[in-house]
Protein backbone atom coordinates (compact mmCIF):
# COMPACT_ATOMS: atom_id res chain seq x y z
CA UNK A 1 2.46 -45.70 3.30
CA UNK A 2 3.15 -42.27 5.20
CA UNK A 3 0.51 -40.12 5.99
CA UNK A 4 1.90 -36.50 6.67
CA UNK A 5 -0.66 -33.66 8.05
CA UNK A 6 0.53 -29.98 9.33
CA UNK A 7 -1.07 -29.43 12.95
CA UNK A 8 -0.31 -26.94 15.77
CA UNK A 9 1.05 -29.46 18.37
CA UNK A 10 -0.91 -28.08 21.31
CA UNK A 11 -4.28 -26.27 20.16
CA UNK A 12 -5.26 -29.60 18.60
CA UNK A 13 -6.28 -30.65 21.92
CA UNK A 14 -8.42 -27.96 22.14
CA UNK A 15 -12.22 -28.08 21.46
CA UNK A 16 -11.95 -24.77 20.07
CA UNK A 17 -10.07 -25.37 17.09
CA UNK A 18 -10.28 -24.41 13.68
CA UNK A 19 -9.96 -25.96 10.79
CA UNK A 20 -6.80 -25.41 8.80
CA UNK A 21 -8.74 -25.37 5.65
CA UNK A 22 -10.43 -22.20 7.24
CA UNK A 23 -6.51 -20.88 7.97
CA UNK A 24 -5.51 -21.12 4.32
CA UNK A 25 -8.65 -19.08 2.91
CA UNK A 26 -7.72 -16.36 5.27
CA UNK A 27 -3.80 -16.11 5.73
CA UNK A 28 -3.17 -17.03 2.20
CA UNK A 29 -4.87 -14.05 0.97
CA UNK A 30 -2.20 -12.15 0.28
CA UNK A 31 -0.49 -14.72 -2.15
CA UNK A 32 -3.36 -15.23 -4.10
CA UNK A 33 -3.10 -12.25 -6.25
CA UNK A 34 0.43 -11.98 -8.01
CA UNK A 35 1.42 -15.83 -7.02
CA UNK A 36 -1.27 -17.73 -8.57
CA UNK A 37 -3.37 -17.01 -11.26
CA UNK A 38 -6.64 -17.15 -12.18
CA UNK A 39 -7.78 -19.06 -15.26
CA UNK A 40 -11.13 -18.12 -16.96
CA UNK A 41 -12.68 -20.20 -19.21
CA UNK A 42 -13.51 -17.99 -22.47
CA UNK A 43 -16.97 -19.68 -23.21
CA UNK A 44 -17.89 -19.41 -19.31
CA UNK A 45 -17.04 -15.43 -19.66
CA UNK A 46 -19.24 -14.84 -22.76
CA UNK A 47 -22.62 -16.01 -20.86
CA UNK A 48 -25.08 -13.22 -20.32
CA UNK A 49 -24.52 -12.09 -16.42
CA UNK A 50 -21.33 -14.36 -16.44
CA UNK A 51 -19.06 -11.62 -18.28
CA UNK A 52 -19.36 -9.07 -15.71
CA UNK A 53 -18.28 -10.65 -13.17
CA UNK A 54 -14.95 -12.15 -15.01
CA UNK A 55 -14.90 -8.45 -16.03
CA UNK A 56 -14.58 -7.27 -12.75
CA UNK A 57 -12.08 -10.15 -11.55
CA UNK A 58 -9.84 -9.21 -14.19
CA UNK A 59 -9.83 -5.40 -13.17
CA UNK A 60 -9.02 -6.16 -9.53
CA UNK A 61 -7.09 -9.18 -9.72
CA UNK A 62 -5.42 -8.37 -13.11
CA UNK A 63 -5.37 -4.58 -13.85
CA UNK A 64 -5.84 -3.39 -10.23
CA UNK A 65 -8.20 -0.60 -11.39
CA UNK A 66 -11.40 0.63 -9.91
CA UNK A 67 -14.32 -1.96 -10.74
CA UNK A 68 -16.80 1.09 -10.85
CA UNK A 69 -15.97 3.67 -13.46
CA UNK A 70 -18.19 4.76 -15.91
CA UNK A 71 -15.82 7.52 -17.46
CA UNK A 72 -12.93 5.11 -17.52
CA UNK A 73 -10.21 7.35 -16.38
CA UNK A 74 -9.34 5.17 -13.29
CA UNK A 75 -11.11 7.12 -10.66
CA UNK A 76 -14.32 6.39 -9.04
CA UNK A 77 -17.06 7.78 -6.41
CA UNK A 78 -17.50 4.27 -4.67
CA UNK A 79 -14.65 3.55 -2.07
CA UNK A 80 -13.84 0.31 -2.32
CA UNK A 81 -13.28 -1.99 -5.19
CA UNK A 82 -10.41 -0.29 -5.81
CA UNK A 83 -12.08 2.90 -5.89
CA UNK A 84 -11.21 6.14 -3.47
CA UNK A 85 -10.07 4.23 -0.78
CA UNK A 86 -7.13 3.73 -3.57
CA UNK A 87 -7.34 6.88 -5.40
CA UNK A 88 -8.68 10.36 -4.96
CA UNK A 89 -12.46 10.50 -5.27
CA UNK A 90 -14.01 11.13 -9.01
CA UNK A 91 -16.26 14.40 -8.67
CA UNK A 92 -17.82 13.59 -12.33
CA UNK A 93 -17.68 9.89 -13.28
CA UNK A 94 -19.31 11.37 -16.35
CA UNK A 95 -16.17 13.31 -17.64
CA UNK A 96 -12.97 11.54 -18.33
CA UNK A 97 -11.12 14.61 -18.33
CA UNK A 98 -11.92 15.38 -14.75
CA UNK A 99 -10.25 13.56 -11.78
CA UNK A 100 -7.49 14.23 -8.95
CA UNK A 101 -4.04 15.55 -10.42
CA UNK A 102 -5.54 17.41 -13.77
CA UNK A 103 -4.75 20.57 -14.53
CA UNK A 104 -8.11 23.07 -14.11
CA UNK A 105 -9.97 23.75 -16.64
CA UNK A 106 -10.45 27.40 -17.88
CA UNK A 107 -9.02 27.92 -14.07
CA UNK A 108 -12.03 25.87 -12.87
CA UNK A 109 -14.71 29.06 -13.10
CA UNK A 110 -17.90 26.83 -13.38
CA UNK A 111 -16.80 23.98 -12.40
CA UNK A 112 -14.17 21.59 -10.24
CA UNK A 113 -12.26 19.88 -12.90
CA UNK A 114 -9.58 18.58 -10.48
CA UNK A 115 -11.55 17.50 -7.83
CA UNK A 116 -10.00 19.32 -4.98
CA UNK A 117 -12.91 21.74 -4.08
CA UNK A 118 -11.48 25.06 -5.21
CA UNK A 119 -13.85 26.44 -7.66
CA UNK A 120 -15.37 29.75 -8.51
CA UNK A 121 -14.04 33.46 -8.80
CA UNK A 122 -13.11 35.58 -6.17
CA UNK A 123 -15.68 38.39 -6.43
CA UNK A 124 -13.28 41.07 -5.22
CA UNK A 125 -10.45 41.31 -7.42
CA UNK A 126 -12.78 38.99 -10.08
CA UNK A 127 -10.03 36.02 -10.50
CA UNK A 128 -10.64 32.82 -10.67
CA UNK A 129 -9.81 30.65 -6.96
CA UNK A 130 -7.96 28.47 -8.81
CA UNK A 131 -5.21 31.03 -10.13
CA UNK A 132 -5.63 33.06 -6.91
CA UNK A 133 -4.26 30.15 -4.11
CA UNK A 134 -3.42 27.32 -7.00
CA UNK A 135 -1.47 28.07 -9.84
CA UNK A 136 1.87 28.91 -8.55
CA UNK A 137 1.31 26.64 -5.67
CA UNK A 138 3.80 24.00 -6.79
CA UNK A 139 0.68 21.40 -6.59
CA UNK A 140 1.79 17.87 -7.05
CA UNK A 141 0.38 13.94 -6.19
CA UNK A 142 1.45 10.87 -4.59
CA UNK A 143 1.53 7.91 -5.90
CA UNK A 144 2.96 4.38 -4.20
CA UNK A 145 3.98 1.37 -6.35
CA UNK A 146 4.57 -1.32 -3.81
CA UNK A 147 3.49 -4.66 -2.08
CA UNK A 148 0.94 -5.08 0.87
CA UNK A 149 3.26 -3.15 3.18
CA UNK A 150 2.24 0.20 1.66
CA UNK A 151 -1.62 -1.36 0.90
CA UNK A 152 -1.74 -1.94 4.83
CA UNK A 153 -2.54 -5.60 5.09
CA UNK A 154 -4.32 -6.30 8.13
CA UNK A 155 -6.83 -8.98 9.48
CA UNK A 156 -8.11 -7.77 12.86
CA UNK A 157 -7.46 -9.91 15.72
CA UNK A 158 -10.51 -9.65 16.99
CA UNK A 159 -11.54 -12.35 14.41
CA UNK A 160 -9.60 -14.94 16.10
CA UNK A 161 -9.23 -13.90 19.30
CA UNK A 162 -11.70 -15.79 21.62
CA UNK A 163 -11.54 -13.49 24.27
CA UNK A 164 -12.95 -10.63 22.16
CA UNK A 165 -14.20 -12.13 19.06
CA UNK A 166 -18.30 -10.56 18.90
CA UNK A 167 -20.98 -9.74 16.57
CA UNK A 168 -19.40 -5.77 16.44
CA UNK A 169 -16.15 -6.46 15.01
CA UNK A 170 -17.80 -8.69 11.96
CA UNK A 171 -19.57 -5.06 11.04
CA UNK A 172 -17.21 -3.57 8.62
CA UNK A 173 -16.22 -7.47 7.17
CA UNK A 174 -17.56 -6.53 3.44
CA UNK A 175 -16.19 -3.32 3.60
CA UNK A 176 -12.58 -4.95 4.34
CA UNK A 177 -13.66 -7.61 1.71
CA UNK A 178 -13.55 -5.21 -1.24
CA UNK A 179 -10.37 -3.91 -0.26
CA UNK A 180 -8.88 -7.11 -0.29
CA UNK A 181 -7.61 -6.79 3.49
CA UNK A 182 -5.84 -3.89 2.68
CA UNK A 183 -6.44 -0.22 4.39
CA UNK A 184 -5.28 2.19 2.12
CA UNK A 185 -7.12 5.18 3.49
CA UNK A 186 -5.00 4.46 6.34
CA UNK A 187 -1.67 3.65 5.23
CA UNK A 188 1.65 5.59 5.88
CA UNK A 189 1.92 6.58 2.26
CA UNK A 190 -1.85 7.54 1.21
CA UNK A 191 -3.79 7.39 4.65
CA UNK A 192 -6.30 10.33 4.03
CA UNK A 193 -9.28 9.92 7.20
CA UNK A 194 -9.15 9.57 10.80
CA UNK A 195 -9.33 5.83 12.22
CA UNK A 196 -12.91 5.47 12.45
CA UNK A 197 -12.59 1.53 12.75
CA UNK A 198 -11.33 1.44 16.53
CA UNK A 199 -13.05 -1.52 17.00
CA UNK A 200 -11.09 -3.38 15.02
CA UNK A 201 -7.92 -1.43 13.76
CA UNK A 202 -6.09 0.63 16.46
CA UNK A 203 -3.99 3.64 16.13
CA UNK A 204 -3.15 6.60 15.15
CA UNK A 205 -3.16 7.73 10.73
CA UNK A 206 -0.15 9.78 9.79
CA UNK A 207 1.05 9.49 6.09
CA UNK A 208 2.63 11.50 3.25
CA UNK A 209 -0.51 12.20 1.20
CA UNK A 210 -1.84 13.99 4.76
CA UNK A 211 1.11 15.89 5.16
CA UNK A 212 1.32 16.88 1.49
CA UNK A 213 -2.17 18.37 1.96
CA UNK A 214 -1.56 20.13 5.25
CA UNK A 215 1.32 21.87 3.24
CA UNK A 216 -0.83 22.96 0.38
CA UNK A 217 -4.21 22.26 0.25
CA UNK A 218 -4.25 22.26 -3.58
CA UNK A 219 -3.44 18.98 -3.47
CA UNK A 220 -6.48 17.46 -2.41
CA UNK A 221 -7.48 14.09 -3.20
CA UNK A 222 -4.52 13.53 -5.47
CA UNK A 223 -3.22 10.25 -4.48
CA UNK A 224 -2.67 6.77 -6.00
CA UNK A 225 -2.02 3.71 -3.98
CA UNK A 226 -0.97 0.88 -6.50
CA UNK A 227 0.17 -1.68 -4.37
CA UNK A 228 -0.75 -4.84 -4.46
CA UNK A 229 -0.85 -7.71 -2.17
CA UNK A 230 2.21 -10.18 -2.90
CA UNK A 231 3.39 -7.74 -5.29
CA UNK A 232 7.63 -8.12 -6.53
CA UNK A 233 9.60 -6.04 -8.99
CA UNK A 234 8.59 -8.47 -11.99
CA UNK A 235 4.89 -8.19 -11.33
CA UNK A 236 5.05 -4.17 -11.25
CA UNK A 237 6.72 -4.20 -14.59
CA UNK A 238 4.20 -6.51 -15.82
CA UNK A 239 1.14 -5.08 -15.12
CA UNK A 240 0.86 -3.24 -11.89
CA UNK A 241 2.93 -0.11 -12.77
CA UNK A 242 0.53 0.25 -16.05
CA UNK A 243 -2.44 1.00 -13.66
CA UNK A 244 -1.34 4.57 -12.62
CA UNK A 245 -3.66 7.44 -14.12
CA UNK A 246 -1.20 9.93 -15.13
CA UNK A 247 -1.13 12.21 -18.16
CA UNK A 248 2.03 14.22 -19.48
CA UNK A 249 0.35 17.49 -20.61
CA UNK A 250 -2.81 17.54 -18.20
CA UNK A 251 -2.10 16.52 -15.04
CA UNK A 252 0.24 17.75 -12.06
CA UNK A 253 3.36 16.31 -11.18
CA UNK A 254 3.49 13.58 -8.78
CA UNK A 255 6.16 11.94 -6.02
CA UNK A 256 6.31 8.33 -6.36
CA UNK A 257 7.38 5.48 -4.01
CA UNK A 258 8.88 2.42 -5.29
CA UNK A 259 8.21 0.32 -2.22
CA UNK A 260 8.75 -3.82 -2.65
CA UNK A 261 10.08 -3.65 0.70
CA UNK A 262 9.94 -7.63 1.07
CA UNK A 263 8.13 -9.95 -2.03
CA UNK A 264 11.05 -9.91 -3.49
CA UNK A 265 12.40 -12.74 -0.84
CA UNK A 266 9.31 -13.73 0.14
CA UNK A 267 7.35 -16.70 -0.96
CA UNK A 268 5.74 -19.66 0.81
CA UNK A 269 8.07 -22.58 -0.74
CA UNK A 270 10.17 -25.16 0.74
CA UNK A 271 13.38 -24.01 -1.44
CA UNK A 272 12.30 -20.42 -0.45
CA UNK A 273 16.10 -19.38 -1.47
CA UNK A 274 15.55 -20.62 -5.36
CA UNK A 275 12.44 -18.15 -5.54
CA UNK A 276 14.01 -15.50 -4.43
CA UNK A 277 13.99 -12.23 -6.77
CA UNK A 278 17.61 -12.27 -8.34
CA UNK A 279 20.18 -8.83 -8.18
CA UNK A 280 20.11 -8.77 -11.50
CA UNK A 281 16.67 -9.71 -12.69
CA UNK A 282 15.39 -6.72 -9.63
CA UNK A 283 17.69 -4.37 -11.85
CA UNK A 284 16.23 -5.39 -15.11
CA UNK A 285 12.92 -4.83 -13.19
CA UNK A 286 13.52 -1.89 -11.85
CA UNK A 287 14.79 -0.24 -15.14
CA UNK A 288 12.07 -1.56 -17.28
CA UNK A 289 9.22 0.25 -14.56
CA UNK A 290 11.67 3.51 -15.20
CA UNK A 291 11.47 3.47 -18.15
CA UNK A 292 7.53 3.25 -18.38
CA UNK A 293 7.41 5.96 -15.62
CA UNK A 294 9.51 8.69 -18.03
CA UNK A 295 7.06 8.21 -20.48
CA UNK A 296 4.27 8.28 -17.77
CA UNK A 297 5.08 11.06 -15.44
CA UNK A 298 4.58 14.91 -15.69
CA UNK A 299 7.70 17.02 -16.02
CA UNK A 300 8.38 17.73 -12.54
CA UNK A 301 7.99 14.64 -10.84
CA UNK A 302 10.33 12.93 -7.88
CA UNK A 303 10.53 9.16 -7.89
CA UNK A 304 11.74 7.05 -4.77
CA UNK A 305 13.25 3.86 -4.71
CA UNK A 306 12.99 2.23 -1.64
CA UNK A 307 15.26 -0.68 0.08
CA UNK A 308 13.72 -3.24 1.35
CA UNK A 309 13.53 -3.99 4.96
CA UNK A 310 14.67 -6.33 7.46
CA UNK A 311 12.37 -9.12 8.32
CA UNK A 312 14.54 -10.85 11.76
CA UNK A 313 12.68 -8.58 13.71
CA UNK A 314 9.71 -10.27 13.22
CA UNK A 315 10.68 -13.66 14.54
CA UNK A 316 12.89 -12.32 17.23
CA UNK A 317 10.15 -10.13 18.17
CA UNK A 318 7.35 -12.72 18.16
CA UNK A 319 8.86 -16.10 18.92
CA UNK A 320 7.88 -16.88 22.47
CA UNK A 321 4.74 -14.77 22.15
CA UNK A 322 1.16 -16.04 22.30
CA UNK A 323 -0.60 -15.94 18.18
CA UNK A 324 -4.57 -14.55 18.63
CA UNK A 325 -5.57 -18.07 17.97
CA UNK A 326 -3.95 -19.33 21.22
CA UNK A 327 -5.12 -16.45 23.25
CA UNK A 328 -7.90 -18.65 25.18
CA UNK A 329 -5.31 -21.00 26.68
CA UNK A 330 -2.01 -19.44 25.71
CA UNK A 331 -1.28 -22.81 23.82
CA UNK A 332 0.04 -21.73 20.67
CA UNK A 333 3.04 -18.93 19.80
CA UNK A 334 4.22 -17.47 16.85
CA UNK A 335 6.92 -19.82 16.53
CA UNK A 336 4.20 -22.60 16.14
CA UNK A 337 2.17 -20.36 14.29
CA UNK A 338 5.52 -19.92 11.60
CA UNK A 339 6.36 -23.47 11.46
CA UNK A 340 2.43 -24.58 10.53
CA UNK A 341 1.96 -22.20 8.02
CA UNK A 342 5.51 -23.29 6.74
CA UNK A 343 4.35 -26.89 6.79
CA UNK A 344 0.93 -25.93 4.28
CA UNK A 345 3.28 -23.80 2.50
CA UNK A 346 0.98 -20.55 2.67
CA UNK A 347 3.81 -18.04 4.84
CA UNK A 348 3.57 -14.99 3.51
CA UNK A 349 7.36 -14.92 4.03
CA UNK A 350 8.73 -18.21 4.78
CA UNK A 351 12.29 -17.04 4.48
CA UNK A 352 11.81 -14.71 7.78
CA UNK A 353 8.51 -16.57 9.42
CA UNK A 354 10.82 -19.16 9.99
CA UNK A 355 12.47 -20.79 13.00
CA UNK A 356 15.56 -22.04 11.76
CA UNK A 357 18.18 -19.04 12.05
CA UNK A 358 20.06 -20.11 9.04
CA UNK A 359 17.18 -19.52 6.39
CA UNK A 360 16.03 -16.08 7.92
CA UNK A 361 20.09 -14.87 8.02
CA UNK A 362 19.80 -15.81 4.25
CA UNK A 363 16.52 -13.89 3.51
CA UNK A 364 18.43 -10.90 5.10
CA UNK A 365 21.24 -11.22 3.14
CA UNK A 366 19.20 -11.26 -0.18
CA UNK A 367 17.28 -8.30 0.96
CA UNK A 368 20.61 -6.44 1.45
CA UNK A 369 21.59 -7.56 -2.38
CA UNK A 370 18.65 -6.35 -3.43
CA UNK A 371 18.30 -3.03 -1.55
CA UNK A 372 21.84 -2.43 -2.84
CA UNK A 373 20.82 -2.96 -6.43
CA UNK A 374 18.08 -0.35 -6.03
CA UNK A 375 20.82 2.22 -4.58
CA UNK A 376 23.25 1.96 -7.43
CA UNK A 377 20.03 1.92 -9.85
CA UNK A 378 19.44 5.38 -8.48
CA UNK A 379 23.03 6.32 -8.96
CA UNK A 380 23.92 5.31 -12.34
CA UNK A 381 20.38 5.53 -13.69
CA UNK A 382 19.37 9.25 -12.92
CA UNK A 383 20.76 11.18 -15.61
CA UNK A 384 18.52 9.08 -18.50
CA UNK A 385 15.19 10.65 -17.27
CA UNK A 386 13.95 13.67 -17.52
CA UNK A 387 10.33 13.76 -16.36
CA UNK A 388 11.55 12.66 -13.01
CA UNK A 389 14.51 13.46 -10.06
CA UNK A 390 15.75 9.46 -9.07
CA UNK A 391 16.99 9.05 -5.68
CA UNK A 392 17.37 5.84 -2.88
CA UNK A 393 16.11 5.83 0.29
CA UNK A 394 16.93 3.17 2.69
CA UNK A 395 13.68 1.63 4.12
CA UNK A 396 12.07 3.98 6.76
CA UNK A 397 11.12 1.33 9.30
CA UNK A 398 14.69 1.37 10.27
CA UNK A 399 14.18 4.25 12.01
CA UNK A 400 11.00 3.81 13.13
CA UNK A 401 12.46 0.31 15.09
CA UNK A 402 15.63 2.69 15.92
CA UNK A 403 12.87 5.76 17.77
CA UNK A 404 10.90 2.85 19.06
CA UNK A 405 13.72 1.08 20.58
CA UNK A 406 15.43 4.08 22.21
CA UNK A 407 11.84 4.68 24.27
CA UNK A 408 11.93 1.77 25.78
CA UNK A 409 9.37 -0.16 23.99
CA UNK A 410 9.35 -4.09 22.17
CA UNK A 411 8.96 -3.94 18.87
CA UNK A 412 5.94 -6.13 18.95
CA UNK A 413 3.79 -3.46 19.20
CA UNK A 414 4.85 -2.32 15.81
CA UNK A 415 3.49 -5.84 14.23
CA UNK A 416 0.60 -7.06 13.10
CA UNK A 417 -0.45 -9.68 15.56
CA UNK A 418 -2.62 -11.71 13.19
CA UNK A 419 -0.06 -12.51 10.55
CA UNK A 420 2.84 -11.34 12.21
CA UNK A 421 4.78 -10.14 9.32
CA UNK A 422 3.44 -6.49 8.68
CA UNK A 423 3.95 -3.60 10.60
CA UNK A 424 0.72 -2.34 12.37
CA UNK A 425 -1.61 0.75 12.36
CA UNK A 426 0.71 2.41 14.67
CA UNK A 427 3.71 1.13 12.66
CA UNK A 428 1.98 2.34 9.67
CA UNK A 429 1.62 6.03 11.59
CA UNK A 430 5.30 6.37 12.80
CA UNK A 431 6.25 5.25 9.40
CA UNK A 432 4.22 8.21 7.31
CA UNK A 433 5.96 10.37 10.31
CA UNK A 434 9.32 9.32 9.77
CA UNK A 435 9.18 9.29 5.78
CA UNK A 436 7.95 12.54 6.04
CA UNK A 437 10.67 13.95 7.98
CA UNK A 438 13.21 12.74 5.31
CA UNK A 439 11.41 14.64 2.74
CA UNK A 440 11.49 17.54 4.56
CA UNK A 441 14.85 17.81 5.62
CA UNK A 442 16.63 16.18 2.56
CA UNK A 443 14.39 16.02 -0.20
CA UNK A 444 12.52 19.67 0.43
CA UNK A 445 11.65 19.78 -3.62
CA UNK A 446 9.72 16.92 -3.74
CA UNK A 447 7.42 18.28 -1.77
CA UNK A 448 7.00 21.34 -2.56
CA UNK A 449 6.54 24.72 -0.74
CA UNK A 450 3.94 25.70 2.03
CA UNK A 451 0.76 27.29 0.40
CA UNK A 452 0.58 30.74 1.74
CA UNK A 453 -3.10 30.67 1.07
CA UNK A 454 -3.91 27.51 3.36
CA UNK A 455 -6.30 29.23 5.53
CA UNK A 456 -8.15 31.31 2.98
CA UNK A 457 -8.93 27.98 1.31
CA UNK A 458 -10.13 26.43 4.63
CA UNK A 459 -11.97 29.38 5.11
CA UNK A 460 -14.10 29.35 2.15
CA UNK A 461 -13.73 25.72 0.72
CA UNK A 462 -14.21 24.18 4.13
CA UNK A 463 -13.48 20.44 4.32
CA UNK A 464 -12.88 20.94 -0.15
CA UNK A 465 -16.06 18.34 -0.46
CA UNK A 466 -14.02 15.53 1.72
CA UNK A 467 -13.17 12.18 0.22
């Protein structure tokens, strides 16, 4: 009889080693939430004190909605549990009817219906704030349907690093908990505060939702980050894309990202090829979420579908390059770091954390497919909606590699060094920068036009009650 184990060939020796059951409760993370499921048993659920908590696994693991919500209209005051680290921040969890993205509310006179902390009436000319700096103002959301690119996995070195691993860097640990690794407040789609977690996340925050505000400050707090960790184009048109808070006749437009920019080839199996997302089953996918989006979206609205990107980078990038967890002796790289987590079958992406050439040329190549799907999607699709403009964009970390490259730098420092398969806090930052840039220059309706009245609102509003 064979006995087969997975081990790191070289830390093993080490008496600093950790156990790999330890490994696949923390890498495997990301899977856990669209590839597995969890099973509840019914009579379990129905004991007193029992039914809350399946209650709240099935809104974050299921529904992907905020756990606290007394109003029920998706947006909360706490930040995490899905709450306003994911969406705009509830000013009356009281009032269904008000949340980021409505419409005012008899011109918000009394009260801040939208949550973007513009209320009152002008006591010269005796109109409302609202209609003064607002109305015309072209306000409009962001939303991002996507995987744990746009979430911003990340699992701080620091963790695993024996050379810096303290007491400190453990401090915001339930905090990153109930966000489920992710950083949304910091991503380069929704990112809405200054990097306050230095100690443990480092770089700069630049995304749309920021630079949608800066442009018009109406649009404060109106922002939607839907992604999900292991998320794929069959999973958002199962349940994920039915999470957005959106309604026709009350609420502002929005501009949305479709952004599976790698699930789709992505899994942790041995025939990683076989589990691949299809052409054709991403088109059906694709076409079925919009389809739900026409009937979700405000006239108005821009939606984005974006390619996905290419994941060689990663291992030519990493491959010789000491993993955190080898940073004590410089025993272990990312190459043996790929081929372990290959061997327990927990990769995030075994079809690019791989060190056999072949398999990650044939991960590429599906990626292409797919990415080409979405283009012709956008081209042959567009005319059949009408709440929404439909347009491709290739995957903006090309040119963030591209700018990156031409200065001189590795790439490396664009990737997470935990995981090794996501871009970074700085890769996060140049990507919001880049993305941005294409909307301006080629997509200058989707983000509408510079508020005029930008400083006026600073200047009485302030900081528009924060987030």
């Amino acid at each position: 009889m064979t006995v087969f184990s997975c081990s790191f060939p070289i830390v093993l020796k080490s008496s600093r080693n950790v156990h790999s059951g330890i490994f696949k409760e923390l890498f495997s993370s990301e899977m856990k939430q669209e590839t597995y499921q969890i099973h509840q048993d019914t009579k379990i659920c129905e004991l007193p004190g029992i039914k809350i908590i399946c209650n709240w696994i099935d809104k974050i693991l299921d529904k992907h909605v905020p756990v606290i919500d007394l109003d029920g209209d998706r947006y909360s005051t706490f930040q995490a549990l899905r709450g306003s680290s994911w969406r705009g921040k509830d000013c009356d969890d009281s009032r269904k009817d008000i949340h980021p993205g409505s419409r005012p509310i008899q011109s918000d006179r009394d009260k801040d219906s939208n949550c973007n902390g513009i209320m009152g009436v002008d006591p010269v000319s005796g109109q409302p704030y609202e209609d003064l700096y607002c109305k015309d103002s072209q306000a409009r959301g962001v939303v991002v349907l996507g995987d744990s690119i746009s979430a911003h996995f990340h699992i701080p070195r620091e963790w695993l690093n024996a050379t810096e691993i303290s007491a400190a860097v453990f401090k915001p640990l339930p905090f990153i908990l109930g966000n489920e690794f992710n950083w949304p407040e910091l991503s380069s789609i929704t990112g809405y505060m200054n990097n306050t977690y230095t100690n443990v996340n480092h770089g700069p925050m630049n995304s749309v939702y920021d630079y949608l505000w800066q442009r018009n400050r109406c649009n404060h707090r109106d922002y939607q980050n839907l992604a999900v960790n292991g998320a794929r184009s069959w999973s958002v048109a199962d349940t994920i894309e039915k999470s957005i808070s959106r309604n026709q006749i009350t609420d502002n437009p929005v501009t949305l990202f479709y952004a599976l920019v790698g699930m789709d080839v992505c899994n942790p199996l041995t025939d990683t090829v076989a589990y691949m997302t299809t052409p054709e089953e991403m088109k059906n996918n694709s076409i079925i979420t919009l389809q739900f989006l026409e009937k979700t979206l405000p006239a108005g609205s821009h939606v984005f579908l974006v390619g996905l990107a290419e994941g060689r980078v990663l291992y030519d990038s990493l491959k010789d390059r000491v993993h955190p967890i080898g940073s004590l002796r410089n025993d272990v790289t990312y190459s043996h770091f790929y081929d372990y987590f290959n061997c327990l079958e927990i990769s995030s992406c075994r079809g690019w954390m791989n060190t056999n050439e072949t398999i990650r040329n044939m991960t590429t190549q599906r990626a292409e497919q797919l990415s080409n799907v979405l283009k012709e999607v956008a081209q042959t699709e567009a005319a059949k909606y009408h709440n929404f403009k439909l347009a491709y964009l290739e995957n903006p970390v090309f040119k963030v590699f591209e700018h990156w490259r031409n200065l001189g730098r590795p790439l490396w420092e664009l990737l997470e060094p935990v995981d090794g398969f996501h871009t970074n806090q700085l890769g996060q930052a140049l990507t919001g920068q880049v993305l941005w840039q294409i909307l301006e220059t080629e997509y200058p309706d989707a983000i509408g036009p510079i508020n005029p009245f930008n400083n006026k609102i600073k200047a009485i509003f302030g900081d528009q009650e924060g987030y």
